[in-house]
N, C-alpha and C. Protein backbone atom coordinates (compact mmCIF):
# COMPACT_ATOMS: atom_id res chain seq x y z
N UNK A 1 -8.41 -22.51 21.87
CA UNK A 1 -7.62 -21.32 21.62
C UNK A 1 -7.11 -21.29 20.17
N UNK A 2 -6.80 -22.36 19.44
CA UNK A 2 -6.27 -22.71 18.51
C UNK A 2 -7.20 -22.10 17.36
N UNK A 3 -8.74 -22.38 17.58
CA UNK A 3 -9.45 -22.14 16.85
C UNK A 3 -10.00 -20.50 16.89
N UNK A 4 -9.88 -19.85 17.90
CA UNK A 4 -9.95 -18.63 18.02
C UNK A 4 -8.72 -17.68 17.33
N UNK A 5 -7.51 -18.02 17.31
CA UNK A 5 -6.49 -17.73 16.50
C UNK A 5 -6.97 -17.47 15.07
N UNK A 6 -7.12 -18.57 14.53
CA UNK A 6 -7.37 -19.15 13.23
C UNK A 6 -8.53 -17.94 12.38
N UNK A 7 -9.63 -17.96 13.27
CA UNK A 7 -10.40 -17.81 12.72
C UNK A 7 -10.28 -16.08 12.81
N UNK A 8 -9.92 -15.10 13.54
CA UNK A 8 -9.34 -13.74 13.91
C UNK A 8 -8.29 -13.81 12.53
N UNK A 9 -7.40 -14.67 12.47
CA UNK A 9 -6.22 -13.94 11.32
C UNK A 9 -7.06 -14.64 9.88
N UNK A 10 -7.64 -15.51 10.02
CA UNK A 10 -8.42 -15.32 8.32
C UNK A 10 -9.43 -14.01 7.93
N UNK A 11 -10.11 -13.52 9.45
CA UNK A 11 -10.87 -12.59 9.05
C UNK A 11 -9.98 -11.47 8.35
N UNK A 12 -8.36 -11.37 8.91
CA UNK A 12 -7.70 -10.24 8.40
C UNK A 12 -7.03 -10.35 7.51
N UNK A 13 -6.55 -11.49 6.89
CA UNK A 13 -5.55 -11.58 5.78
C UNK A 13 -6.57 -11.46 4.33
N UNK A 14 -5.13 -11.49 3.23
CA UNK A 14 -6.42 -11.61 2.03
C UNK A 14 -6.39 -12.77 1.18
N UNK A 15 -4.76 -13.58 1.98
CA UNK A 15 -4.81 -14.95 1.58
C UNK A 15 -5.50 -16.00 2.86
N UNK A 16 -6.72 -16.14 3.26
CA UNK A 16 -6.84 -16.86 4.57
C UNK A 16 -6.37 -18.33 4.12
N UNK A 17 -5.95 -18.71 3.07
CA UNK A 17 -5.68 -20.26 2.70
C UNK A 17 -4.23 -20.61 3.25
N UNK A 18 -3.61 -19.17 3.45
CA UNK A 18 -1.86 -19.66 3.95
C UNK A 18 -1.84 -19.42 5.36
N UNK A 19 -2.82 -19.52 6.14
CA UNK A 19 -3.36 -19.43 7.45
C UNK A 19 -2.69 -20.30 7.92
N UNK A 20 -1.48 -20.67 8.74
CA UNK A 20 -1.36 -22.40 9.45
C UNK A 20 -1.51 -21.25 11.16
N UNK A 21 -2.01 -22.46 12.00
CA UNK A 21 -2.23 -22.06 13.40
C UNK A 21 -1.99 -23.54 14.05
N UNK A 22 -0.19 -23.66 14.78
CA UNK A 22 0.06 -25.20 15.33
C UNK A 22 -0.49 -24.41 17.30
N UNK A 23 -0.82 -25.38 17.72
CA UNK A 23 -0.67 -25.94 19.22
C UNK A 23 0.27 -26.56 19.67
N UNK A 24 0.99 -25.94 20.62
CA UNK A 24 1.91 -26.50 21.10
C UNK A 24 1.84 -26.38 22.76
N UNK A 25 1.51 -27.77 23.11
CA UNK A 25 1.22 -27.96 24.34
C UNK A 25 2.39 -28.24 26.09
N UNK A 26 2.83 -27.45 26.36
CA UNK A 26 3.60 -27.36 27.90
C UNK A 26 3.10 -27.57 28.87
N UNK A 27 4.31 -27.73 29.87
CA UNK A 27 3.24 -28.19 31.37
C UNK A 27 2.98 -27.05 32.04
N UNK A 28 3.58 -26.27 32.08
CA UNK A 28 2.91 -24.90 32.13
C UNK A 28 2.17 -23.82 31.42
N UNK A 29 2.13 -23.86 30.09
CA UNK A 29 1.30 -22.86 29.15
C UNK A 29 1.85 -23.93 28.03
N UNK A 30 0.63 -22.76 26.97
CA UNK A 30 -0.12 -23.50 25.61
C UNK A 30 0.96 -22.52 24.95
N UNK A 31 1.50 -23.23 23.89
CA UNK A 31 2.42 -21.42 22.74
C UNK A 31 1.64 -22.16 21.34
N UNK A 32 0.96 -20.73 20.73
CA UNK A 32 0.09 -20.92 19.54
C UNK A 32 0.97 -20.14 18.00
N UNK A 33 1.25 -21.47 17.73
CA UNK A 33 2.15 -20.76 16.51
C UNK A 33 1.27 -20.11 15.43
N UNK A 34 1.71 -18.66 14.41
CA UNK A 34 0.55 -18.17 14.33
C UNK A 34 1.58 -18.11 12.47
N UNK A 35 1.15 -18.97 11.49
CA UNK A 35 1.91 -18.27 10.39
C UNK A 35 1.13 -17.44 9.24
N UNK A 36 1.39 -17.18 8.40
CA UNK A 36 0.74 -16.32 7.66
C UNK A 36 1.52 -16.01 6.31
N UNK A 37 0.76 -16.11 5.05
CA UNK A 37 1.80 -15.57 3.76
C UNK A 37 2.91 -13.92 4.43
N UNK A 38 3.74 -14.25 3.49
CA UNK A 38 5.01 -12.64 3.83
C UNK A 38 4.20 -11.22 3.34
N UNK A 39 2.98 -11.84 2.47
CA UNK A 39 2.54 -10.45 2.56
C UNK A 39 1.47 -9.57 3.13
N UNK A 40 0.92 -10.74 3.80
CA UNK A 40 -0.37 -10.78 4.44
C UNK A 40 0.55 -10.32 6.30
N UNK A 41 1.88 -10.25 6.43
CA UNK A 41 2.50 -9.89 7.91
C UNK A 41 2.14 -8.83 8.11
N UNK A 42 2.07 -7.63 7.48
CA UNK A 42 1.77 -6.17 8.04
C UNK A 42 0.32 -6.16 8.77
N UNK A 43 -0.76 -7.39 7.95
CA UNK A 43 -2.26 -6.79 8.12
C UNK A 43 -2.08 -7.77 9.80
N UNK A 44 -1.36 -8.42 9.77
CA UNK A 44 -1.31 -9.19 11.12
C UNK A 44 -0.65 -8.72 12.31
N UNK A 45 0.34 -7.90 11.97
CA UNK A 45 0.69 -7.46 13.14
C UNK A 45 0.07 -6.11 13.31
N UNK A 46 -0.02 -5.16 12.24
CA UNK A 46 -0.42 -3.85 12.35
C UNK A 46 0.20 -2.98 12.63
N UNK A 47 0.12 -1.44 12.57
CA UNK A 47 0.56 -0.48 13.09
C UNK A 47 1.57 -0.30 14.59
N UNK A 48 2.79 -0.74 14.40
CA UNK A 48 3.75 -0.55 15.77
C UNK A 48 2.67 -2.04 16.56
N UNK A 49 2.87 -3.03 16.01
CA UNK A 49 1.99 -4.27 16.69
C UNK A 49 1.25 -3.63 17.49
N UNK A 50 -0.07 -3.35 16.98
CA UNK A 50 -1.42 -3.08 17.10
C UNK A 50 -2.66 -4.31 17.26
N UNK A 51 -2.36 -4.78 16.03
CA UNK A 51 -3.17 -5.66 15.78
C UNK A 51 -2.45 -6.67 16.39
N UNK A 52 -1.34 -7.27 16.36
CA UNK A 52 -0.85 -8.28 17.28
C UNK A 52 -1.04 -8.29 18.78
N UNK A 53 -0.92 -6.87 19.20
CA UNK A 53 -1.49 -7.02 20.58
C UNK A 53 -2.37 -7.41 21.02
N UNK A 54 -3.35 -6.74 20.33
CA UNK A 54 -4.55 -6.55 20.36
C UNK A 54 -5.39 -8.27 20.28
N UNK A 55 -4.48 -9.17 19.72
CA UNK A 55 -5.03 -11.01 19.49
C UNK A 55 -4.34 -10.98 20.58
N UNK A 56 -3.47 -11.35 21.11
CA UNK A 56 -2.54 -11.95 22.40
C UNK A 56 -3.64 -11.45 23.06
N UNK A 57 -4.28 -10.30 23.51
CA UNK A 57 -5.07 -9.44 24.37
C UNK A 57 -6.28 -10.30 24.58
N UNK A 58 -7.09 -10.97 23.54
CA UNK A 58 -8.32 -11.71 22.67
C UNK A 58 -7.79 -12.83 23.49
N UNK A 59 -6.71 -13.52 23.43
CA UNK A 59 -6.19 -14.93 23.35
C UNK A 59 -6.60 -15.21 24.95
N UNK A 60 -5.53 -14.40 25.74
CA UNK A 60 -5.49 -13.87 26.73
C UNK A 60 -6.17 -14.19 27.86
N UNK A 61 -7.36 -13.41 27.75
CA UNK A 61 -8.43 -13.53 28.10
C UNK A 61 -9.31 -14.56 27.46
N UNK A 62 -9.48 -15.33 26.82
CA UNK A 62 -10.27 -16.70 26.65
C UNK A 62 -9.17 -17.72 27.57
N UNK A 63 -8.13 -17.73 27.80
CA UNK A 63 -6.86 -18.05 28.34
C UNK A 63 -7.33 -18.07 29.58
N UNK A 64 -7.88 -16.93 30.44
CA UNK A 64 -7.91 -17.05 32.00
C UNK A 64 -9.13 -17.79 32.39
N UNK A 65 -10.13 -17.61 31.45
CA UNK A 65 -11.37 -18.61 31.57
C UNK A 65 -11.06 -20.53 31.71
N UNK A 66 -10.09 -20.30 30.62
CA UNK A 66 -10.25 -21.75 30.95
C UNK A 66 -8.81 -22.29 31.70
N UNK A 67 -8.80 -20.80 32.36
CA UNK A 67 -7.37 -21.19 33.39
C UNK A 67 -5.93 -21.89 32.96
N UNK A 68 -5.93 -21.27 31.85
CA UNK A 68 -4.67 -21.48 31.21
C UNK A 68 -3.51 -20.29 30.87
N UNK A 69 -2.54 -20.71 30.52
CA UNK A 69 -1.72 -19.62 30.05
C UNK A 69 -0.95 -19.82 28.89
N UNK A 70 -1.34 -18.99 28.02
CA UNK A 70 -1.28 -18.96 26.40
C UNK A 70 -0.45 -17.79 26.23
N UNK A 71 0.80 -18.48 25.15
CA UNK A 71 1.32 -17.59 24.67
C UNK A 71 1.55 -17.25 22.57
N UNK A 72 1.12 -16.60 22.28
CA UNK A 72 1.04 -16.37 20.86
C UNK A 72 2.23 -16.13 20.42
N UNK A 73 2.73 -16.36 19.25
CA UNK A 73 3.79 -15.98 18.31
C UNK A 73 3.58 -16.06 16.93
N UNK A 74 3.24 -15.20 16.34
CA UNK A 74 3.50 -14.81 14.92
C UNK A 74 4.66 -15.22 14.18
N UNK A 75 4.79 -16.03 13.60
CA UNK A 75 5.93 -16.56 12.92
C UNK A 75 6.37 -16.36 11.11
């Protein structure tokens, strides 16, 4: 999941080098910390979180496959 993150917000930023994506592992769900340069936040969340939905949505669903429950946060 970690790597599916990662690789979705480099395609969108225009710094992909200030990309950090931590794992943070629970006994009940995964939380995927998601950071990003301050100016590269608009292209990540998007329009009224568009584009943020729209990854949680992505995450999500790779999430029920491997029968997990993942939660994203943009930080």
């Amino acid at each position: 999941m970690k790597e599916l993150v990662e690789v979705i917000a480099k395609a969108l930023v225009d710094n992909p080098d200030a990309v950090v994506v931590n794992e943070i592992c629970g006994e009940q769900s995964v939380i995927i910390e998601l950071k990003v340069a301050p100016e590269d936040m608009g292209k990540v969340i998007g329009k009224q979180g568009r584009i943020a939905r729209a990854i949680r949505t992505v995450v999500k669903a790779a999430a029920i496959k491997a029968n997990k429950r993942v939660i994203v946060e943009i930080i």
